[in-house]
C-alpha atoms as a PDB file:
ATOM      1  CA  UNK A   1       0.000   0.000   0.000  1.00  0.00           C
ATOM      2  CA  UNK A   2       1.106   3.520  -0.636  1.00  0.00           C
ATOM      3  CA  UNK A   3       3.132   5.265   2.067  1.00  0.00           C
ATOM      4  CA  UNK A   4       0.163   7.317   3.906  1.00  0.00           C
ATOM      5  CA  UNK A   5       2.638  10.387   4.881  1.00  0.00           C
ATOM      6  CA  UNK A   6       2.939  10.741   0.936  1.00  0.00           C
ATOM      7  CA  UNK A   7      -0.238  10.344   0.092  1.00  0.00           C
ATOM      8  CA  UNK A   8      -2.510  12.000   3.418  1.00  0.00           C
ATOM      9  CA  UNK A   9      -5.695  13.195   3.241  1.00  0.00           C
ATOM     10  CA  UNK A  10      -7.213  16.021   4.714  1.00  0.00           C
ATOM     11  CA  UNK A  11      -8.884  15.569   7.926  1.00  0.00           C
ATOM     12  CA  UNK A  12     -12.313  17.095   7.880  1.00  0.00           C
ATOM     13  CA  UNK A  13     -13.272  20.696   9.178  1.00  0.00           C
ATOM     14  CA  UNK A  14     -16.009  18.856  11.926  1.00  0.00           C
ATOM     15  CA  UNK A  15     -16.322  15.076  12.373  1.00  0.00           C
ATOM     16  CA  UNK A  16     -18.693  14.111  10.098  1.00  0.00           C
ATOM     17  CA  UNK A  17     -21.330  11.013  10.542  1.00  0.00           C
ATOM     18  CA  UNK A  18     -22.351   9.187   7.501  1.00  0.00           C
ATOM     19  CA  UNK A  19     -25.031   6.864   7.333  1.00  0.00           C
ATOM     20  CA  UNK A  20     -24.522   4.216   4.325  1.00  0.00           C
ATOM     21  CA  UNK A  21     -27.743   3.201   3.519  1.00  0.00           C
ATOM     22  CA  UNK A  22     -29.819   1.525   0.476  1.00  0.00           C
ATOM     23  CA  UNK A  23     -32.954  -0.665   0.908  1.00  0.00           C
ATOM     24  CA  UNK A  24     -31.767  -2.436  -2.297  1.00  0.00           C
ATOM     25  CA  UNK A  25     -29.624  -5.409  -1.661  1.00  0.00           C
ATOM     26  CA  UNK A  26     -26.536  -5.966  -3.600  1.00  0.00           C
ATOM     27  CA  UNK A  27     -25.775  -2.451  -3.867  1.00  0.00           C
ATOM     28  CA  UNK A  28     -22.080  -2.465  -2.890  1.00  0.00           C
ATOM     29  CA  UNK A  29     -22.894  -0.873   0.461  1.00  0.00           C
ATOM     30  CA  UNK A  30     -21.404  -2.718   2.897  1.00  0.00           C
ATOM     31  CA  UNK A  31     -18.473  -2.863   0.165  1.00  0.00           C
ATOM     32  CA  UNK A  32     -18.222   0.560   0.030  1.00  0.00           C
ATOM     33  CA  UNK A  33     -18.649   1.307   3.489  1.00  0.00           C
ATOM     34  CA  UNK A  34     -15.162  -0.591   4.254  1.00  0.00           C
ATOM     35  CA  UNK A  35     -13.246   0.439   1.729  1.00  0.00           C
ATOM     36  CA  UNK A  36     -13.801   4.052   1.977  1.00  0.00           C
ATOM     37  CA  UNK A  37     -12.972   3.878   5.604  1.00  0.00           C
ATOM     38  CA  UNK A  38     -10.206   1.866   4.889  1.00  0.00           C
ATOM     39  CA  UNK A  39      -9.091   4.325   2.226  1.00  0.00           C
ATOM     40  CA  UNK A  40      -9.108   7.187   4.756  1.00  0.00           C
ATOM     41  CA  UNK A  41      -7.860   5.574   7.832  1.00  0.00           C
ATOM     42  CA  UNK A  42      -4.681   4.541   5.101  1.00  0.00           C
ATOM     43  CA  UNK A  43      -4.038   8.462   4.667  1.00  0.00           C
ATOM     44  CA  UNK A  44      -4.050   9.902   7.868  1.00  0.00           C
ATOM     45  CA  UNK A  45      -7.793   9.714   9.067  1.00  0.00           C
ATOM     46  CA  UNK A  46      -9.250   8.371  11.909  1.00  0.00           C
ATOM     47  CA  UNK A  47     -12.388   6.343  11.196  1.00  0.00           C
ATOM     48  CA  UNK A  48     -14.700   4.419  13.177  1.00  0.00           C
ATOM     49  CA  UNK A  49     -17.314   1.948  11.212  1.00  0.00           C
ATOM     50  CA  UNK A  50     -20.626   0.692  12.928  1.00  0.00           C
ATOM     51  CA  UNK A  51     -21.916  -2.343  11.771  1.00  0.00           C
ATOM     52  CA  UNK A  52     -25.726  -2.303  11.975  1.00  0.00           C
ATOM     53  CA  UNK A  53     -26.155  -5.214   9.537  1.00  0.00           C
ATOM     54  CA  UNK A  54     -27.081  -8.517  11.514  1.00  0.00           C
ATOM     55  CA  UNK A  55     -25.072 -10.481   9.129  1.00  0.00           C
ATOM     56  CA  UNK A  56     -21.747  -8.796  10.610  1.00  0.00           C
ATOM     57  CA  UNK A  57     -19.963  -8.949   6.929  1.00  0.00           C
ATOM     58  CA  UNK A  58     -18.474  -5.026   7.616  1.00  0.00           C
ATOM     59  CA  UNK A  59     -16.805  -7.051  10.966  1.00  0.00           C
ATOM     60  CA  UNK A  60     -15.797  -9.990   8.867  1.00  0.00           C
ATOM     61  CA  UNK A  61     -13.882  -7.575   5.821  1.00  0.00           C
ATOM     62  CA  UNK A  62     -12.494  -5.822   8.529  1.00  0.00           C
ATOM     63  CA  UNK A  63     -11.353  -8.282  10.367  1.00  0.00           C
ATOM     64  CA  UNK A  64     -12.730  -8.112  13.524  1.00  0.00           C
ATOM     65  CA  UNK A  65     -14.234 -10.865  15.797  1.00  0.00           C
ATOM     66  CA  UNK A  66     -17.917 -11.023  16.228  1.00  0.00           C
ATOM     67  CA  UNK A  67     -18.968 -14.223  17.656  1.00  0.00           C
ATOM     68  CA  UNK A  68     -22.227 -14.495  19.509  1.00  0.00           C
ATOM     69  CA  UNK A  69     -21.003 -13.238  23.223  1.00  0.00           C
ATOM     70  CA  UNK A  70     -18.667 -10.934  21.390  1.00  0.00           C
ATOM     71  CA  UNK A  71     -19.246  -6.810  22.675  1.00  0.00           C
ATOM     72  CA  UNK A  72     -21.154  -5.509  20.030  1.00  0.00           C
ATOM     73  CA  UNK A  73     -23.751  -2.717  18.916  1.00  0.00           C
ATOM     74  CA  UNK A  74     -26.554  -4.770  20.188  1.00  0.00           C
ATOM     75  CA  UNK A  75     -25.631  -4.513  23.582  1.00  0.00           C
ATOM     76  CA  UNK A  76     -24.837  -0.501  23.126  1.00  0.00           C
ATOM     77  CA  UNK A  77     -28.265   0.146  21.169  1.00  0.00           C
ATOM     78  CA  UNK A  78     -29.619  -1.850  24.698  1.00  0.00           C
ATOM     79  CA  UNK A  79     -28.006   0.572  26.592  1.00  0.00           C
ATOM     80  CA  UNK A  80     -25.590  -2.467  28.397  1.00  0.00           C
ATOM     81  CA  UNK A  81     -22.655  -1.485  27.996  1.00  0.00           C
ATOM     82  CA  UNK A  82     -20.487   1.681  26.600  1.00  0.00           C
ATOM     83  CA  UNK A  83     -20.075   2.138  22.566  1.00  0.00           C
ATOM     84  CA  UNK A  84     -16.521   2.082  24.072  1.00  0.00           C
ATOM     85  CA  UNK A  85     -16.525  -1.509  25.124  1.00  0.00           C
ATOM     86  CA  UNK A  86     -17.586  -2.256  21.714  1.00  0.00           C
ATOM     87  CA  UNK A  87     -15.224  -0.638  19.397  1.00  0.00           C
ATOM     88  CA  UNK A  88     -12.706  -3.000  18.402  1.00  0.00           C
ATOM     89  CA  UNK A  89      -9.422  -2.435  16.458  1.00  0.00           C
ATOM     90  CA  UNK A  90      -9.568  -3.456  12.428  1.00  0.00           C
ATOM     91  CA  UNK A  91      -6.742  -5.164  11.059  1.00  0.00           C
ATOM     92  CA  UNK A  92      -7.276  -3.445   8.110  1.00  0.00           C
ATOM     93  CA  UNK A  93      -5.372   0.050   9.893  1.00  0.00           C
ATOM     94  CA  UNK A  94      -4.324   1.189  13.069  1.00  0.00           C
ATOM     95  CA  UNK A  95      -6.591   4.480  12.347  1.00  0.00           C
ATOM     96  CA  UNK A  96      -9.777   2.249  12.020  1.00  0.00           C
ATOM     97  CA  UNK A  97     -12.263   0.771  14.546  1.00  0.00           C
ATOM     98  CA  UNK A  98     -15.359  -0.921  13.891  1.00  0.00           C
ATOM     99  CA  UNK A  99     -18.327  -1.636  16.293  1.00  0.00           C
ATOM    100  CA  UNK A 100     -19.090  -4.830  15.694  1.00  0.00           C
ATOM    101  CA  UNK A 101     -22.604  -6.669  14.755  1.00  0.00           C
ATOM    102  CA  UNK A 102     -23.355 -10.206  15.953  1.00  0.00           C
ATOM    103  CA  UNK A 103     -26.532 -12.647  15.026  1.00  0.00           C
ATOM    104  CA  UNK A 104     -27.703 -10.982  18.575  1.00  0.00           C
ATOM    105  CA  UNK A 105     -28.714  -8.202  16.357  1.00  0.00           C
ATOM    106  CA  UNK A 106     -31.133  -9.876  14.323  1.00  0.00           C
ATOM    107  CA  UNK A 107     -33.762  -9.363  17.036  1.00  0.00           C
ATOM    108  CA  UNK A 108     -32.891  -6.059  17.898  1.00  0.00           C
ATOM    109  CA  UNK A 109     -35.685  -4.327  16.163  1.00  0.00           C
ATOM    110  CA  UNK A 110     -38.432  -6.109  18.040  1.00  0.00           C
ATOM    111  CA  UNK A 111     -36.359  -5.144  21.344  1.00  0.00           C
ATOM    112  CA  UNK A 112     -36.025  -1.874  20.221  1.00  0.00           C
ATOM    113  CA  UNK A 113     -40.089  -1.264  19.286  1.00  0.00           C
ATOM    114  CA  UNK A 114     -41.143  -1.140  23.347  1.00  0.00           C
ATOM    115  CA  UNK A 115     -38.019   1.017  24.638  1.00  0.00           C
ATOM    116  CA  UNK A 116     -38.479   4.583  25.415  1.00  0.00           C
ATOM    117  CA  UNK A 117     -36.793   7.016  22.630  1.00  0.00           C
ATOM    118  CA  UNK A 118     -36.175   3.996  20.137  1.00  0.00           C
ATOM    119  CA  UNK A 119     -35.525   6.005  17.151  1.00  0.00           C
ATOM    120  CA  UNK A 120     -32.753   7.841  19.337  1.00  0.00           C
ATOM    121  CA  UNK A 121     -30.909   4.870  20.788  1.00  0.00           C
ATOM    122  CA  UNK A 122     -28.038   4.837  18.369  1.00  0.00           C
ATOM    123  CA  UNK A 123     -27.576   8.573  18.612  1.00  0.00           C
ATOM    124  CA  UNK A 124     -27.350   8.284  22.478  1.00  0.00           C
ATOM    125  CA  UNK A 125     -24.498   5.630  21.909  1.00  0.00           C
ATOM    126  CA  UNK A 126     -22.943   7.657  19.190  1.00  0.00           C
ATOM    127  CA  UNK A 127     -22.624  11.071  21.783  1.00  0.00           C
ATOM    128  CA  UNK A 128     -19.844  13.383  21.522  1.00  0.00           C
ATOM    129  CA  UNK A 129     -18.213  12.676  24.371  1.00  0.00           C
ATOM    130  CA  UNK A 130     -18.016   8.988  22.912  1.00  0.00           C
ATOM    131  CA  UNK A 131     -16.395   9.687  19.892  1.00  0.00           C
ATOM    132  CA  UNK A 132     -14.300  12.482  21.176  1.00  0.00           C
ATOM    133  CA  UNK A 133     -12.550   9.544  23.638  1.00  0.00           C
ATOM    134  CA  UNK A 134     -12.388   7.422  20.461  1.00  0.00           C
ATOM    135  CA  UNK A 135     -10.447  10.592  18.690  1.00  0.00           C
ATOM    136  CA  UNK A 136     -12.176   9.665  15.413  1.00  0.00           C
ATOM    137  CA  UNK A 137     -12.908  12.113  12.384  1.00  0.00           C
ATOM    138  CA  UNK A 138     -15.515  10.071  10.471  1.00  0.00           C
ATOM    139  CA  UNK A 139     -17.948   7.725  11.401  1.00  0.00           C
ATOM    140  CA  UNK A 140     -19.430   5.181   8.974  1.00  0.00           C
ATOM    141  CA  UNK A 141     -23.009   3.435   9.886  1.00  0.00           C
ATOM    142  CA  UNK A 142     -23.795   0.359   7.635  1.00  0.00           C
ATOM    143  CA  UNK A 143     -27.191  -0.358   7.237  1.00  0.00           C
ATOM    144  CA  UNK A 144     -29.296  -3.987   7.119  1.00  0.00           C
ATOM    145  CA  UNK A 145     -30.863  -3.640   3.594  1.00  0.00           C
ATOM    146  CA  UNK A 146     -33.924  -2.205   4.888  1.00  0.00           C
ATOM    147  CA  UNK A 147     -35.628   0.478   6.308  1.00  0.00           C
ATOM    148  CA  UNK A 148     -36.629  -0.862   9.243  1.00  0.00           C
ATOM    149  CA  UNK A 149     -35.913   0.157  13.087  1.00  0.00           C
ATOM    150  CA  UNK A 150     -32.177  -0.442  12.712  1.00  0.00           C
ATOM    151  CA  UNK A 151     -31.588   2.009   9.377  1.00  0.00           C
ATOM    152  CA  UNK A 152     -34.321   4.777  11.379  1.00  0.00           C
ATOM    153  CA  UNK A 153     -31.543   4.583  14.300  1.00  0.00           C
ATOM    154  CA  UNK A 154     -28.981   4.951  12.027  1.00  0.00           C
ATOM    155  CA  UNK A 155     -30.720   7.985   9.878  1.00  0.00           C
ATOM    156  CA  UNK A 156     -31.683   9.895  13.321  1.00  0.00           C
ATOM    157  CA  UNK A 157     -27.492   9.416  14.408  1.00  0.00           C
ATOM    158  CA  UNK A 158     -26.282  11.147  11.740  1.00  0.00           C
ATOM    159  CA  UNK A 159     -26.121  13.808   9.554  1.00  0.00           C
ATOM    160  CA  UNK A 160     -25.481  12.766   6.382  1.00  0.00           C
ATOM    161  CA  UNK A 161     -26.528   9.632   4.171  1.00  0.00           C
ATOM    162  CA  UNK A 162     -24.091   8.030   1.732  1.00  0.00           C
ATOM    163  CA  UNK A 163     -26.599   6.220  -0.750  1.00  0.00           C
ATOM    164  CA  UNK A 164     -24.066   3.482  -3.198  1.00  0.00           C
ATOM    165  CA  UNK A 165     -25.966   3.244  -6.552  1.00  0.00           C
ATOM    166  CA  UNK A 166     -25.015  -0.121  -8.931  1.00  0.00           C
ATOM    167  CA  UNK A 167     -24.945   1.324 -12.590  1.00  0.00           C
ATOM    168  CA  UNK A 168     -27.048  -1.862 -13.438  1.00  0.00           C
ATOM    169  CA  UNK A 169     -30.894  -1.967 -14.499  1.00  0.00           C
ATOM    170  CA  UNK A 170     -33.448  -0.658 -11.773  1.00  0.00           C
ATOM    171  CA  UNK A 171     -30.985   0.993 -10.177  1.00  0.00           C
ATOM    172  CA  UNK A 172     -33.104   4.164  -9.095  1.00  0.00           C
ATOM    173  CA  UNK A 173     -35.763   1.284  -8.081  1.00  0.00           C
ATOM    174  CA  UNK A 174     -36.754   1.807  -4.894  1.00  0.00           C
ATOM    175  CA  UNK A 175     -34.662   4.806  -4.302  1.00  0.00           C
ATOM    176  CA  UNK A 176     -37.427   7.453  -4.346  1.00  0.00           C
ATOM    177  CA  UNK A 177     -39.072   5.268  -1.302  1.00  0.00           C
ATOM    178  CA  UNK A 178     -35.663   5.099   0.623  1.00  0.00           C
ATOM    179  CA  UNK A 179     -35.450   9.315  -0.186  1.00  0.00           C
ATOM    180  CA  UNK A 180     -38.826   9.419   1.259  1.00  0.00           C
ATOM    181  CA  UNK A 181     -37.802   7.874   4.320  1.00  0.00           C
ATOM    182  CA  UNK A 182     -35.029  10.047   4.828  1.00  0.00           C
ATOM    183  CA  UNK A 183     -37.080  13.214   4.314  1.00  0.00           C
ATOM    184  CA  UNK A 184     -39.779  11.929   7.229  1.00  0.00           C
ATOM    185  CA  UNK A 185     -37.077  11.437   9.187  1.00  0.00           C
ATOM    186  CA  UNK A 186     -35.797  15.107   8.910  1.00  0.00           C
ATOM    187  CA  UNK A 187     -39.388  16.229   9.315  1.00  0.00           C
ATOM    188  CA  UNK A 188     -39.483  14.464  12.535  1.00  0.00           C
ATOM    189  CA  UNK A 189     -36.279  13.291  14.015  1.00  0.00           C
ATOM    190  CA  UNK A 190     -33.400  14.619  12.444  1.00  0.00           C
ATOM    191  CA  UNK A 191     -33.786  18.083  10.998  1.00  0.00           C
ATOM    192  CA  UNK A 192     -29.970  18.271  10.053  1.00  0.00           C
ATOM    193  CA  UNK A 193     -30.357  15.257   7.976  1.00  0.00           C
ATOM    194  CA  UNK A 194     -29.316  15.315   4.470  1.00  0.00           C
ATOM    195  CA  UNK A 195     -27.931  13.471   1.340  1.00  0.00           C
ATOM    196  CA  UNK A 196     -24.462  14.484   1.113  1.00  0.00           C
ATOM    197  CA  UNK A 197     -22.727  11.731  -1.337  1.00  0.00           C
ATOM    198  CA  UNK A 198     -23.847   9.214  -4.250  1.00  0.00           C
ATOM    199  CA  UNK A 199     -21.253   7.037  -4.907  1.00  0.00           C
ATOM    200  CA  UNK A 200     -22.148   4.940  -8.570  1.00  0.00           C
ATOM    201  CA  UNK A 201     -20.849   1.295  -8.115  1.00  0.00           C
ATOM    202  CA  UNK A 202     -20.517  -1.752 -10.103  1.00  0.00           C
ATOM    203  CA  UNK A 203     -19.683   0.367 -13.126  1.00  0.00           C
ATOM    204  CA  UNK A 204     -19.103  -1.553 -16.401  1.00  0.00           C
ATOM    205  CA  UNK A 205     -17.747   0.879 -19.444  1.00  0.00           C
ATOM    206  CA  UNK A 206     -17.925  -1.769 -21.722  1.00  0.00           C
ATOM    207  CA  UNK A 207     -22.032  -1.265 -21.192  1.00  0.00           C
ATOM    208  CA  UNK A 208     -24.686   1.486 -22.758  1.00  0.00           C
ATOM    209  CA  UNK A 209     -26.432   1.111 -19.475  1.00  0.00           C
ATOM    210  CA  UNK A 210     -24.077   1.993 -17.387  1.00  0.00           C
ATOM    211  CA  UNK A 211     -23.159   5.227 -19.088  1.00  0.00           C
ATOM    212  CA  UNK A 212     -27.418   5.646 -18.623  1.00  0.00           C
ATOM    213  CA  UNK A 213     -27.273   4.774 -15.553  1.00  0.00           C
ATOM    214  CA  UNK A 214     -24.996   6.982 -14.307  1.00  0.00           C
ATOM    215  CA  UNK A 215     -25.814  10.086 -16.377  1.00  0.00           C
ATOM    216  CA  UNK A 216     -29.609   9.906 -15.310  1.00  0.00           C
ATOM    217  CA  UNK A 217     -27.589   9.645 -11.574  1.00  0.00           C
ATOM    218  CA  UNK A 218     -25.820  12.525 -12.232  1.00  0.00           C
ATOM    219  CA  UNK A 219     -28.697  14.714 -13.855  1.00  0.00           C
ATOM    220  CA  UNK A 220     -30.749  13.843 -10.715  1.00  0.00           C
ATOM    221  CA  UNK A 221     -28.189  14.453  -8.010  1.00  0.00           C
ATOM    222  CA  UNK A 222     -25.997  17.182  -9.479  1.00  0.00           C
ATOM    223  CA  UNK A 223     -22.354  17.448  -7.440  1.00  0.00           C
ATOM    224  CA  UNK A 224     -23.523  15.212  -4.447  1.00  0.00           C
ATOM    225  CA  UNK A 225     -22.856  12.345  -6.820  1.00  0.00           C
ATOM    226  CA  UNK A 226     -18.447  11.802  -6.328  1.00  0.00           C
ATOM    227  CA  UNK A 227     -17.055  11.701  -9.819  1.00  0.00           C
ATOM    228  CA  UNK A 228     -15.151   8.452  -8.836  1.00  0.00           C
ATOM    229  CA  UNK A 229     -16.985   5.761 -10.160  1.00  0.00           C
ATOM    230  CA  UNK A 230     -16.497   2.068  -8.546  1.00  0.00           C
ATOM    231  CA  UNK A 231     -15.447  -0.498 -11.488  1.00  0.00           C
ATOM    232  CA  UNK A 232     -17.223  -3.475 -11.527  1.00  0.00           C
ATOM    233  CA  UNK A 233     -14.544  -5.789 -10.141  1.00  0.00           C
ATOM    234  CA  UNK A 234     -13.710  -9.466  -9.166  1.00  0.00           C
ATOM    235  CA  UNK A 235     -11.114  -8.363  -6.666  1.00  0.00           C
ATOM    236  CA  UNK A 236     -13.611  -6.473  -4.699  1.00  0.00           C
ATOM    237  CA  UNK A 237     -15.756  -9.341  -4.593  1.00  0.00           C
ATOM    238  CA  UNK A 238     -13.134 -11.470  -3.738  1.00  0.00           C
ATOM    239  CA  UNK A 239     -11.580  -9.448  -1.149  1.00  0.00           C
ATOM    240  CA  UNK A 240     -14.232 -10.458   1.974  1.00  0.00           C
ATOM    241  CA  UNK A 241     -14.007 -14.048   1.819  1.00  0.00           C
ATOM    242  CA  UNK A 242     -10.097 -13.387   3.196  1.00  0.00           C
ATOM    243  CA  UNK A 243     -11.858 -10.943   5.932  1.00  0.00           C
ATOM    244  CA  UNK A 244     -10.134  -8.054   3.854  1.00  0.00           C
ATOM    245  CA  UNK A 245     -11.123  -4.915   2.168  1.00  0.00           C
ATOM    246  CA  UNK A 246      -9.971  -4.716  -1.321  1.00  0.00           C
ATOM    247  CA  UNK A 247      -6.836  -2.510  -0.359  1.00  0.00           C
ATOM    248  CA  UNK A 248      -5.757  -4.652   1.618  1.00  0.00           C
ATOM    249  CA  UNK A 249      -6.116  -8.217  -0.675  1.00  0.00           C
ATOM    250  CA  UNK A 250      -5.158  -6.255  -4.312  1.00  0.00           C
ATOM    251  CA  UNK A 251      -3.864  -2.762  -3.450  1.00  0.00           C
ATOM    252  CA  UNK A 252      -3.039  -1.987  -7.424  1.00  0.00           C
ATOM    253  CA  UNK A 253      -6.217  -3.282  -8.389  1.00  0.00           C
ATOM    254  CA  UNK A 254      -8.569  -0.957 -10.501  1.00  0.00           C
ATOM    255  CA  UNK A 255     -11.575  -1.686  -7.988  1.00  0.00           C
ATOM    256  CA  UNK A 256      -8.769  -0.252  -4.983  1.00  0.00           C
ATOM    257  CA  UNK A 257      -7.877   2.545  -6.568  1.00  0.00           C
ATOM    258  CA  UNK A 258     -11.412   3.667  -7.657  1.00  0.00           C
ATOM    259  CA  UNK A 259     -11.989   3.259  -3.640  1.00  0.00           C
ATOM    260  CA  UNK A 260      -8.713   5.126  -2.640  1.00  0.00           C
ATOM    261  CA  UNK A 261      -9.947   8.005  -4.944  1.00  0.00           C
ATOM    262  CA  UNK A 262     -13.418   8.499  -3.980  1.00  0.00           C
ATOM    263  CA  UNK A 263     -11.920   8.405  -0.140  1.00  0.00           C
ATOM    264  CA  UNK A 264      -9.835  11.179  -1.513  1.00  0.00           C
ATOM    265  CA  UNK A 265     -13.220  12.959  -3.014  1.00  0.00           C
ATOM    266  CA  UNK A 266     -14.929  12.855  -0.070  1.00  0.00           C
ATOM    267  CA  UNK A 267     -12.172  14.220   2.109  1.00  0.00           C
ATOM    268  CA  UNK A 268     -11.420  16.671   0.222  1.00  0.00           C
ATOM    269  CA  UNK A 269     -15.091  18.122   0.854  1.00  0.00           C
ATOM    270  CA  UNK A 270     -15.299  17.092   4.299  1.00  0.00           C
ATOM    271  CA  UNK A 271     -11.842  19.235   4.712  1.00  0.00           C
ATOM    272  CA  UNK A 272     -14.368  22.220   3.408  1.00  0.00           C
ATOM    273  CA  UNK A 273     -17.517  21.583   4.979  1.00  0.00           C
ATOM    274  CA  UNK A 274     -19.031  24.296   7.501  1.00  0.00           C
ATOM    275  CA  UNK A 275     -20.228  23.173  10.647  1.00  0.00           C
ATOM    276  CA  UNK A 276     -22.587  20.290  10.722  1.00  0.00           C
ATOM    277  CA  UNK A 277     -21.722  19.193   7.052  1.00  0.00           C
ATOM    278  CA  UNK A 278     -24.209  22.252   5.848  1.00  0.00           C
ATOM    279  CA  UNK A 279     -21.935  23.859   3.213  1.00  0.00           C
ATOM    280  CA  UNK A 280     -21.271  20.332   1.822  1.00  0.00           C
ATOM    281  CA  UNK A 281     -21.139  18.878  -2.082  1.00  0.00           C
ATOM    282  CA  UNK A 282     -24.263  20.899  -3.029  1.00  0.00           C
ATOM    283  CA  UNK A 283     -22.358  24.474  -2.265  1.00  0.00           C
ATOM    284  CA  UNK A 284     -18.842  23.658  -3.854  1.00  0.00           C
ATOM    285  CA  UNK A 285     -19.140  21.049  -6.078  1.00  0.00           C
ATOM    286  CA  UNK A 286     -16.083  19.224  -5.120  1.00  0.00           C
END
């Protein structure tokens, strides 16, 4: 991997707290989530993933345990024990720590639907004082492909969304229902909520479709979408089963380096953002 002195990225302006989310499976979201963080905790940036996915694969490509008994975000969302208790080094970096998810998780949302201040459960775990201890700049939430309990906890703890969009047919399917979602939420629970970066995966140039796909992305979206597009690739897909990201198992690879420069992308803007993300990719088209 490249020297990260050489190659550091800017740390952002305020800590910024990105939810990852798509209803649609198969999205490249989990994908993306570790391999940006990844990307940024290899230059200089201190990153913290949550995995809120009951089938723990952000834990597994990031190599950290998460056996059943194993501290996770189920017993933090419970209010057990201490986000702190949770976060576990990543052998991916020594600048990246990921909250791990468990099969515990799996019947966290019908815990979760009696407790006071569901919705807000996450967010309490998430609290400044929290992540100030953890001395991370960016926090990544991965979502369950869903929009259930879990991805409403992870919408009201942050302030942006990170929405991965395959350049494959009915790729907008189901996004104007997941945009809904994320508008109710900011009507309700989260008023600083807001799309902040579209990140077009599975891109194949050697398709019409894609080139469709992602100009009807980029007509829609404007400047949130990153200019880095993620290459369809057989690396990246390759890269969990060895509990790695894809920087890790094939640094040269096309599908790393497409990762390593949308990292860059989005750090760059976070490095301009005002306070709360507000002046983000809309503003200065980065």
């Amino acid at each position: 991997m490249r020297h990260p002195d050489r190659y550091s990225m800017p740390r952002p302006a305020h800590r910024r707290v990105l939810t990852v989310a798509n209803q649609k499976g198969g999205v490249g979201k989990t994908t993306s989530t570790v391999n940006l963080a990844a990307a940024l905790a290899l230059h200089g940036v201190r990153v913290l993933v949550v995995d809120l996915d009951p089938q723990g694969n952000a834990s597994t490509a990031l190599g950290v345990e998460h056996r059943a008994g194993t501290p996770s975000v189920y017993e933090a969302l419970l209010g057990e024990i201490s986000l702190l208790e949770a976060a576990a080094p990543s052998t991916a970096s020594p600048d990246l720590l990921c909250v791990p998810a468990t099969i515990d998780l799996a019947g966290a949302e019908i815990e979760l639907v009696s407790m006071v201040a569901r919705e807000q459960r996450l967010k309490q775990a998430l609290s400044p004082e929290v992540l100030d201890e953890l001395r991370v700049d960016y926090v990544f939430i991965d979502c369950p492909p869903s929009l259930g309990l879990l991805t409403v906890n992870a919408l009201v703890a942050a302030e942006e969304v990170l929405i991965p969009i395959q350049c494959e047919y009915y790729a907008l399917e189901g996004l104007g229902q997941l945009l809904s979602n994320i508008d109710l939420v900011r009507s309700h629970l989260n008023p600083r909520l807001h799309v902040s970066t579209i990140l077009l995966t599975m891109y194949d140039g050697r398709t019409k479709l894609a080139d469709q796909v992602t100009s009807e992305v980029r007509q829609h979206f404007g400047n949130v979408a990153l200019r880095t597009v993620i290459p369809r690739s057989v690396k990246v897909s390759e890269a969990p089963g060895y509990s790695q990201t894809v920087l890790a198992y094939d640094p040269g690879s096309r599908g790393s380096m497409s990762y390593v420069d949308a990292a860059r992308e989005i750090a760059l803007r976070g490095a301009q953002m005002g306070p709360g993300g507000t002046a983000g990719a809309e503003t200065n088209g980065r």
